[in-house]
PDB file of N, CA and C in Angstrom:
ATOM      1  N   UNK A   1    -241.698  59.207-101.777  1.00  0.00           N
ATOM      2  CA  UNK A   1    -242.509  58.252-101.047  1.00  0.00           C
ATOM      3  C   UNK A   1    -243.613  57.729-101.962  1.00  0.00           C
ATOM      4  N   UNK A   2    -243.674  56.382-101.621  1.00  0.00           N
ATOM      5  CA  UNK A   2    -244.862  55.824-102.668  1.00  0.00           C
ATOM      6  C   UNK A   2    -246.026  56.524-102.405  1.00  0.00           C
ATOM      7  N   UNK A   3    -247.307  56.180-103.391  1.00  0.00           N
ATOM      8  CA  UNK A   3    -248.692  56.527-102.822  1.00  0.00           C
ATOM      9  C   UNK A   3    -248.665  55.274-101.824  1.00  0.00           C
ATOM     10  N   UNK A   4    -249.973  55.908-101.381  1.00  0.00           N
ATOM     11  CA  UNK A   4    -250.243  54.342-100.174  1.00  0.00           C
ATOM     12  C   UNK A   4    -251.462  53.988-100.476  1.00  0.00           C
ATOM     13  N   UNK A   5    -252.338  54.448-100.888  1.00  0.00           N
ATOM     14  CA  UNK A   5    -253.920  53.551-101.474  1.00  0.00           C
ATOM     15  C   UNK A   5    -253.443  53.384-102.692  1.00  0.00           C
ATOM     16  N   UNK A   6    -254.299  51.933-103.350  1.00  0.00           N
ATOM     17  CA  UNK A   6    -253.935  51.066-103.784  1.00  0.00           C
ATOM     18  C   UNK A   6    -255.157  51.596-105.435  1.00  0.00           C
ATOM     19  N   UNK A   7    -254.068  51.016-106.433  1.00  0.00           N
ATOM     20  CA  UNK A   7    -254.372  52.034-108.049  1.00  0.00           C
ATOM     21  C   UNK A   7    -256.265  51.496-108.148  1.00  0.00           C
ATOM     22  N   UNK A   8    -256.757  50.220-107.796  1.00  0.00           N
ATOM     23  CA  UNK A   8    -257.976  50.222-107.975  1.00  0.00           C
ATOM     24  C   UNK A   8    -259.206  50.919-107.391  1.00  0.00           C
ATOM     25  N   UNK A   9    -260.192  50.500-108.009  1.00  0.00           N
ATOM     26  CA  UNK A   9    -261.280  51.252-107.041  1.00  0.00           C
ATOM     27  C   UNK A   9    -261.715  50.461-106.037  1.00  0.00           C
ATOM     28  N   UNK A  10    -261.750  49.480-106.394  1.00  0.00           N
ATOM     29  CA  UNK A  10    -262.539  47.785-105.540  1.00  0.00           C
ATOM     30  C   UNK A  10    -261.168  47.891-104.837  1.00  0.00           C
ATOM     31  N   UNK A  11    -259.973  47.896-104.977  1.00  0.00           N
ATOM     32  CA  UNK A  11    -258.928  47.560-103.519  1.00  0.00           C
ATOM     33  C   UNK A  11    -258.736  48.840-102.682  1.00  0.00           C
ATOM     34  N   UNK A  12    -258.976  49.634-103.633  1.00  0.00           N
ATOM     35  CA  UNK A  12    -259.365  51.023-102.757  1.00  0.00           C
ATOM     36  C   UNK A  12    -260.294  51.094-101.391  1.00  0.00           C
ATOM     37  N   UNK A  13    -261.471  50.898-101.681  1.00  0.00           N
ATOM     38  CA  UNK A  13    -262.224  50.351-101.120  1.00  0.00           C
ATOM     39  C   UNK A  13    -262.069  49.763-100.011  1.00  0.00           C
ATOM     40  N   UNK A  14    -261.649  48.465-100.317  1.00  0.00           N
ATOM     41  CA  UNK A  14    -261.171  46.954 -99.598  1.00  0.00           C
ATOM     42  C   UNK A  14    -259.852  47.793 -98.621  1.00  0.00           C
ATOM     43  N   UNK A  15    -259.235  48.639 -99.034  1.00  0.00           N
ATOM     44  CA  UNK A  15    -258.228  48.934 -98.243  1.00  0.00           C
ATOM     45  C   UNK A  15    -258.565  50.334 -96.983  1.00  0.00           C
ATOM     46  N   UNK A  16    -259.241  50.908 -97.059  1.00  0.00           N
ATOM     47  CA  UNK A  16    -260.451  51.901 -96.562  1.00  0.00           C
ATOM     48  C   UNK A  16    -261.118  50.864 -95.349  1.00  0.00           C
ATOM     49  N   UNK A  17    -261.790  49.961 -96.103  1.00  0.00           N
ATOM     50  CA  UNK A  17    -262.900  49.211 -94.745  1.00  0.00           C
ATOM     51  C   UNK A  17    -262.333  49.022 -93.762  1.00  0.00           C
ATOM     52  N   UNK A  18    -261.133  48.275 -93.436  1.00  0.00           N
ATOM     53  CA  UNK A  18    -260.717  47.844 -91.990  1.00  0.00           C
ATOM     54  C   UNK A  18    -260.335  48.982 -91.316  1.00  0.00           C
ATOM     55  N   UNK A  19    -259.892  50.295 -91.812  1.00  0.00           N
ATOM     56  CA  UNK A  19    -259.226  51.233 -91.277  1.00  0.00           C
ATOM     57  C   UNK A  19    -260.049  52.448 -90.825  1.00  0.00           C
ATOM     58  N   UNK A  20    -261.543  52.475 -91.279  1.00  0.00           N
ATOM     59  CA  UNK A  20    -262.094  53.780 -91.369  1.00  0.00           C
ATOM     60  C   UNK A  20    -262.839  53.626 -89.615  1.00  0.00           C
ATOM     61  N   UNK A  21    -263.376  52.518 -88.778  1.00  0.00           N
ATOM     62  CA  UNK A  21    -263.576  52.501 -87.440  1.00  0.00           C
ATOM     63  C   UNK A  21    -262.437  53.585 -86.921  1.00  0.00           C
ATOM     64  N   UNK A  22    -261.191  52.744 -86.833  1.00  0.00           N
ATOM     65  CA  UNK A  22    -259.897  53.272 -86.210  1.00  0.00           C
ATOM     66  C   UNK A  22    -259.965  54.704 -86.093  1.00  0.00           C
ATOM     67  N   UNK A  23    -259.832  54.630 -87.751  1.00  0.00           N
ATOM     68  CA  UNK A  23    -259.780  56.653 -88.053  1.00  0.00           C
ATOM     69  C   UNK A  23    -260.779  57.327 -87.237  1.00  0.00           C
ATOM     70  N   UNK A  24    -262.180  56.783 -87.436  1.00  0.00           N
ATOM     71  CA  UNK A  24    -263.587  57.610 -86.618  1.00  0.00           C
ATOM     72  C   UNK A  24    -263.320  57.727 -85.398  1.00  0.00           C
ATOM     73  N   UNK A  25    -262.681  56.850 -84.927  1.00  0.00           N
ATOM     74  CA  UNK A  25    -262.450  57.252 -83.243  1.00  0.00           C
ATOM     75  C   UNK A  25    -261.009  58.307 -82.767  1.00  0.00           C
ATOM     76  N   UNK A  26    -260.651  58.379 -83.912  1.00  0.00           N
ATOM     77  CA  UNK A  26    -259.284  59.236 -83.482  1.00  0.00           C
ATOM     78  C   UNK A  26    -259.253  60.228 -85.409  1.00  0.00           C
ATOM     79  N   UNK A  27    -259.955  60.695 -85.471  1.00  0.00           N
ATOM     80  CA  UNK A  27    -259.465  61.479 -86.675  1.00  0.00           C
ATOM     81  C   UNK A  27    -258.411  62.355 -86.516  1.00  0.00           C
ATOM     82  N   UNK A  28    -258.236  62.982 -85.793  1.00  0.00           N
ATOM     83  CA  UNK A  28    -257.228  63.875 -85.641  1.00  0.00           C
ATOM     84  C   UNK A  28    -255.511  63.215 -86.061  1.00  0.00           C
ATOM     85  N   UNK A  29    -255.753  61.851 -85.478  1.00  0.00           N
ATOM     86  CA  UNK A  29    -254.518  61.044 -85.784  1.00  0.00           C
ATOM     87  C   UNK A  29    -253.823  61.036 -87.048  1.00  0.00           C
ATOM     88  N   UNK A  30    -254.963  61.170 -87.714  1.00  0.00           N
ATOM     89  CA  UNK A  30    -254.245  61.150 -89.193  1.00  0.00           C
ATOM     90  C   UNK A  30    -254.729  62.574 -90.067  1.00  0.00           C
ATOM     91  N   UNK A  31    -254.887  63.237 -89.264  1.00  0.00           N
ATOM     92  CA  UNK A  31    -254.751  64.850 -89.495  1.00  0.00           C
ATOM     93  C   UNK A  31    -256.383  65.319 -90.324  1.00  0.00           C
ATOM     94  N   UNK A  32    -257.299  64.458 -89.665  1.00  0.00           N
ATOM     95  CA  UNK A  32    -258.568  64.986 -90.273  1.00  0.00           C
ATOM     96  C   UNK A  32    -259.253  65.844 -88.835  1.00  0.00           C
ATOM     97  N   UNK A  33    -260.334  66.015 -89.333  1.00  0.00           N
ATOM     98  CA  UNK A  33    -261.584  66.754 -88.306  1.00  0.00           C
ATOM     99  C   UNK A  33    -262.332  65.391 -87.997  1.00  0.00           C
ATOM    100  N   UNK A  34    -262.974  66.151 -87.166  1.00  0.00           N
ATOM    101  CA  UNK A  34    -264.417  64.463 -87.076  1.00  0.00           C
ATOM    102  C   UNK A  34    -265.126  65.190 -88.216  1.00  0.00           C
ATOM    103  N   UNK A  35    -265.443  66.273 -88.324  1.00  0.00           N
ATOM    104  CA  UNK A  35    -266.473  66.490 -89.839  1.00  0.00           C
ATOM    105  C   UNK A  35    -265.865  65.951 -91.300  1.00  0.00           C
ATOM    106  N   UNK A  36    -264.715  66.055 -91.809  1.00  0.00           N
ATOM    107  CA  UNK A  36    -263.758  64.919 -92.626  1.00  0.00           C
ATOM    108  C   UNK A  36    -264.064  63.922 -92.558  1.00  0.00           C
ATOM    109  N   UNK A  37    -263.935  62.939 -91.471  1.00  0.00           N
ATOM    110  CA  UNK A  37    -264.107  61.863 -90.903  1.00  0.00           C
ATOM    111  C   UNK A  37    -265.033  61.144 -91.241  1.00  0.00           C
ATOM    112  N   UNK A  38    -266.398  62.100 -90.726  1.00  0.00           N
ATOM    113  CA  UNK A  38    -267.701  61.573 -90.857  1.00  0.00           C
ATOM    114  C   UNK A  38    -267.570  61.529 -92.686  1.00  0.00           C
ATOM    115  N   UNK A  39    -267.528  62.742 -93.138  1.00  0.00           N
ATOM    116  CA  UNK A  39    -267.352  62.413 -94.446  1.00  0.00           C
ATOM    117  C   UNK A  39    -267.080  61.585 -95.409  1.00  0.00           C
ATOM    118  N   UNK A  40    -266.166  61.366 -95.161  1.00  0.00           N
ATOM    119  CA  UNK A  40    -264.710  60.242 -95.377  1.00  0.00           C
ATOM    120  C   UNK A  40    -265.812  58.900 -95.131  1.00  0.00           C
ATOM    121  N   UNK A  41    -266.820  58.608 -94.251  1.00  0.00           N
ATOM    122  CA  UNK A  41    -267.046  57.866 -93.585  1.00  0.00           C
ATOM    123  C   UNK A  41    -268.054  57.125 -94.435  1.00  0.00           C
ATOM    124  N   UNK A  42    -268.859  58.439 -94.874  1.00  0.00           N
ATOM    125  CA  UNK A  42    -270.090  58.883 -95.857  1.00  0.00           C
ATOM    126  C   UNK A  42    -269.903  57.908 -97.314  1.00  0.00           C
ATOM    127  N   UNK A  43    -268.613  59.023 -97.179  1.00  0.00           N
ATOM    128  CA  UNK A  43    -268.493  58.556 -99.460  1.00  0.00           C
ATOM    129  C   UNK A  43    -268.277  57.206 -99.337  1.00  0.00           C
ATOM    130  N   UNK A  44    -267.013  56.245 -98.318  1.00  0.00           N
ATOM    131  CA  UNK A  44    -266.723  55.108 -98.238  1.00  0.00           C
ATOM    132  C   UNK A  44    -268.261  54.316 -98.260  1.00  0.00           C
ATOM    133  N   UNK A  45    -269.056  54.565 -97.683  1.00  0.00           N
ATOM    134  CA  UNK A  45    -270.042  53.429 -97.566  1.00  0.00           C
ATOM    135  C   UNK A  45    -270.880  53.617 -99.043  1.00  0.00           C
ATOM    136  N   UNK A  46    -271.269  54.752 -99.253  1.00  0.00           N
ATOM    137  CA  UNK A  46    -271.341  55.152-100.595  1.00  0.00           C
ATOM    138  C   UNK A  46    -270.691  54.583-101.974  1.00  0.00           C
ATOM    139  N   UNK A  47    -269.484  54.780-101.668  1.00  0.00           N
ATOM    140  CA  UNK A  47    -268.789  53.845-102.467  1.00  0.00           C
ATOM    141  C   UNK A  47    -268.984  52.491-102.785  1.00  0.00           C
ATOM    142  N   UNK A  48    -269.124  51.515-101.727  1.00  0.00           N
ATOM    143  CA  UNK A  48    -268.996  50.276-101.166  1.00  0.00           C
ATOM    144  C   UNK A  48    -270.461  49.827-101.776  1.00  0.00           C
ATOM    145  N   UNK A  49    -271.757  50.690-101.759  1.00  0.00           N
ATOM    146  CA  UNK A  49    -272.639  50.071-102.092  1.00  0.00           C
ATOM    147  C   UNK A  49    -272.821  50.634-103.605  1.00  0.00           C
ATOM    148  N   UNK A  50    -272.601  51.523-103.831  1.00  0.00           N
ATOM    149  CA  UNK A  50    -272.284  51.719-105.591  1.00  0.00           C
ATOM    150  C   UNK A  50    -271.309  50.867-106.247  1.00  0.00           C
ATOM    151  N   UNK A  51    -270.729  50.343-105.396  1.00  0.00           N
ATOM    152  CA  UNK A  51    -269.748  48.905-106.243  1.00  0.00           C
ATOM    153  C   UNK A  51    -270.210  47.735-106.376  1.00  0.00           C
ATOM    154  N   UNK A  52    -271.551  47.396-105.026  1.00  0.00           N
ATOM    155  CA  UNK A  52    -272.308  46.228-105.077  1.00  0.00           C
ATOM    156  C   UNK A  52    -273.142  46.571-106.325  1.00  0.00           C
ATOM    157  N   UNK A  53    -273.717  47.752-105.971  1.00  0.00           N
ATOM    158  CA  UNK A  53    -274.753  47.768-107.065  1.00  0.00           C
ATOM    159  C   UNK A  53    -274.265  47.770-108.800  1.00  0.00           C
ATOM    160  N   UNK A  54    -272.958  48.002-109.096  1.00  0.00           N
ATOM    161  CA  UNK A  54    -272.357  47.969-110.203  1.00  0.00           C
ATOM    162  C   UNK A  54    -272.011  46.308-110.658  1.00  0.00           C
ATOM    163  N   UNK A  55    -271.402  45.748-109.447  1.00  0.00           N
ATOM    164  CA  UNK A  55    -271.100  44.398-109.713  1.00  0.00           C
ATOM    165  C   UNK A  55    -272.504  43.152-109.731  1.00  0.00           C
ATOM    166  N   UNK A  56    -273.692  43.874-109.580  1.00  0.00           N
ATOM    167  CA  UNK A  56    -275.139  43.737-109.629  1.00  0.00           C
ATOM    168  C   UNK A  56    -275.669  43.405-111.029  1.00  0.00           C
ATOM    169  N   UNK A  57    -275.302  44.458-111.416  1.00  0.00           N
ATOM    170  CA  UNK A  57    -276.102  45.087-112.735  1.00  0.00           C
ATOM    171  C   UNK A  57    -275.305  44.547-113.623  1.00  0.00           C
ATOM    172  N   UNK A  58    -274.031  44.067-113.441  1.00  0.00           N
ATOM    173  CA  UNK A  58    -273.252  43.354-114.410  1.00  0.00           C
ATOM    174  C   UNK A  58    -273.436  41.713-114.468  1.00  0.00           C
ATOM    175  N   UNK A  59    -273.846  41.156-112.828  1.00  0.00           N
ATOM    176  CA  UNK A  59    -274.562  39.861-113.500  1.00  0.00           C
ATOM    177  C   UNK A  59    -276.027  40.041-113.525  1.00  0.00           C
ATOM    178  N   UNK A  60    -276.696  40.872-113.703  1.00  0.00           N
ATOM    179  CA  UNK A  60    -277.970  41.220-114.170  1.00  0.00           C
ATOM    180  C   UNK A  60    -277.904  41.289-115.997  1.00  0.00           C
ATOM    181  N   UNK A  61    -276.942  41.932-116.044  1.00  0.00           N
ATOM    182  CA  UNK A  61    -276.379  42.054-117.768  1.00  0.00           C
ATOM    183  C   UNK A  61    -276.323  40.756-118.738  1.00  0.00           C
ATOM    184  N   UNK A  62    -275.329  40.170-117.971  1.00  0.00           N
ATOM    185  CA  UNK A  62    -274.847  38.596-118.325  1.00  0.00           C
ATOM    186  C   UNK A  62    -275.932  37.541-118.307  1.00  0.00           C
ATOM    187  N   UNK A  63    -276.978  37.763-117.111  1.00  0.00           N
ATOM    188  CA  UNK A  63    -277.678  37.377-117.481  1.00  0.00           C
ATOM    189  C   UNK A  63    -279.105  37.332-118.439  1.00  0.00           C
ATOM    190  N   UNK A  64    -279.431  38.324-118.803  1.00  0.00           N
ATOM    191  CA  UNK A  64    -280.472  38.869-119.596  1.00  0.00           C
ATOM    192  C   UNK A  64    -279.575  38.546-121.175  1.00  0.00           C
ATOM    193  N   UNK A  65    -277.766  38.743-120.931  1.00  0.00           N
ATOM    194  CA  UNK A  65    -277.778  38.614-122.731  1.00  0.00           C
ATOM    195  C   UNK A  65    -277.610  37.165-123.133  1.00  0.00           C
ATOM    196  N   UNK A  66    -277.501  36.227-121.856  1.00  0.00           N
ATOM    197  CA  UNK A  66    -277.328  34.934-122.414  1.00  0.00           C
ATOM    198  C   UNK A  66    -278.992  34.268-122.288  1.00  0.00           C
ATOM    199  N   UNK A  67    -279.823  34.928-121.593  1.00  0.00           N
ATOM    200  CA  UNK A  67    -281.201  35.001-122.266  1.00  0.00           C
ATOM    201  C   UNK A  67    -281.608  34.930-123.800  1.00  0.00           C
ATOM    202  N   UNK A  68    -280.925  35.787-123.566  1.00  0.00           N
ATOM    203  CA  UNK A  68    -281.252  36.682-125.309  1.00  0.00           C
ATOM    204  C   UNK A  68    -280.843  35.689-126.079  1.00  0.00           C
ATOM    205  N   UNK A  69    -279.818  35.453-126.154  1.00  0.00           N
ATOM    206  CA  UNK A  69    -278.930  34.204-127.091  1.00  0.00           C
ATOM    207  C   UNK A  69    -279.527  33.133-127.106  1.00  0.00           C
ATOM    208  N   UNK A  70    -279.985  32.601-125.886  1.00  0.00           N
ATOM    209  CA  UNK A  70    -280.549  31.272-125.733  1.00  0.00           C
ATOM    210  C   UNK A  70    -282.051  31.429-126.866  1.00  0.00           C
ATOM    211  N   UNK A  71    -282.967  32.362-126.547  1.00  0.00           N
ATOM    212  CA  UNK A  71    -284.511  32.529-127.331  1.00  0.00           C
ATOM    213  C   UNK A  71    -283.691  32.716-128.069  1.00  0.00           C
ATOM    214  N   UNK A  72    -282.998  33.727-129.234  1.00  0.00           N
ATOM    215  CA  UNK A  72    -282.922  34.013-130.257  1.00  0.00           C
ATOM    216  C   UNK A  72    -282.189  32.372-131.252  1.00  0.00           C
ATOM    217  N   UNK A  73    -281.651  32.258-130.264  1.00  0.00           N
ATOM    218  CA  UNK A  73    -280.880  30.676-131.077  1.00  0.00           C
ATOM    219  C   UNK A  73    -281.905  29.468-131.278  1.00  0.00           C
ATOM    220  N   UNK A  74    -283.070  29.319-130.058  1.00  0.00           N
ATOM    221  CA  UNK A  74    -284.270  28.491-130.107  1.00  0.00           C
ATOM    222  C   UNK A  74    -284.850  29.389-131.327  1.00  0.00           C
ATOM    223  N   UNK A  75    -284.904  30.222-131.475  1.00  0.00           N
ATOM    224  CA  UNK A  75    -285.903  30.621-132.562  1.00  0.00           C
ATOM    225  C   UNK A  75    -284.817  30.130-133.908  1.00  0.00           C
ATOM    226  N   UNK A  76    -284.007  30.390-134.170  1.00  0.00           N
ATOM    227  CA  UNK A  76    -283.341  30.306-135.436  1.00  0.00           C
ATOM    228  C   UNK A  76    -283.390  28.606-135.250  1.00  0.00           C
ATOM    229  N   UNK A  77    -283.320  27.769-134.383  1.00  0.00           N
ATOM    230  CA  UNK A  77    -283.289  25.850-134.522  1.00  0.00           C
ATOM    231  C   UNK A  77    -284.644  25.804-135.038  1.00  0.00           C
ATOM    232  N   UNK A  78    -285.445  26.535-134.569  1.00  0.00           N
ATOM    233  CA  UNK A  78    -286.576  26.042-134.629  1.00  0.00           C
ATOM    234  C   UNK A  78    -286.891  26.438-136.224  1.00  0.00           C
ATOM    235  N   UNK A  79    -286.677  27.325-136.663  1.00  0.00           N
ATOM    236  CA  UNK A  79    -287.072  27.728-138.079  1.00  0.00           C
ATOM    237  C   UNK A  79    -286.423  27.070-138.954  1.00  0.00           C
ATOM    238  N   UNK A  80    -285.022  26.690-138.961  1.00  0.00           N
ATOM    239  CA  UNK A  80    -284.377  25.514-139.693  1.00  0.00           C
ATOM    240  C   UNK A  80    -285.003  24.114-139.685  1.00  0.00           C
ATOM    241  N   UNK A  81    -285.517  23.481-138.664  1.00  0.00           N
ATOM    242  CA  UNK A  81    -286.145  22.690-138.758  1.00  0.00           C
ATOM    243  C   UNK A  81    -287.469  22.349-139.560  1.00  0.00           C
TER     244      UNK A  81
END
């Protein structure tokens, strides 16, 4: 049998969100506890905002190095001139 969550972390994720309500109201269904559950419930949102905050900090990145490029290149026009 295949796996059934999906090889990324971000579709991982994405594949988790619509389903984890369902699960909370019936854990047992798919062979958890409600303490699992809640768990399960925990890391997912956890997850979800450690991915915002990753996909954050990466246009936080992009932007500070095309900063950088921009002054450092005004400084080098300007000294040629």
């Amino acid at each position: 049998m295949p796996p059934v969550l999906p090889n990324s972390r971000q579709a991982m994720i994405q594949w988790f969100e619509p389903r984890i309500t369902t699960w909370a109201a019936t854990p047992t269904a798919i062979g958890l506890t409600a303490a699992q559950m809640t768990t399960l419930a925990t890391m997912l949102n956890d997850a979800g905002n450690d991915q915002d905050a990753a996909f954050a900090a990466r246009i936080a990145s992009k932007s500070a190095t095309l900063n950088y490029y921009n002054s450092s290149d005004n400084c080098a026009t300007t000294a040629a001139t």
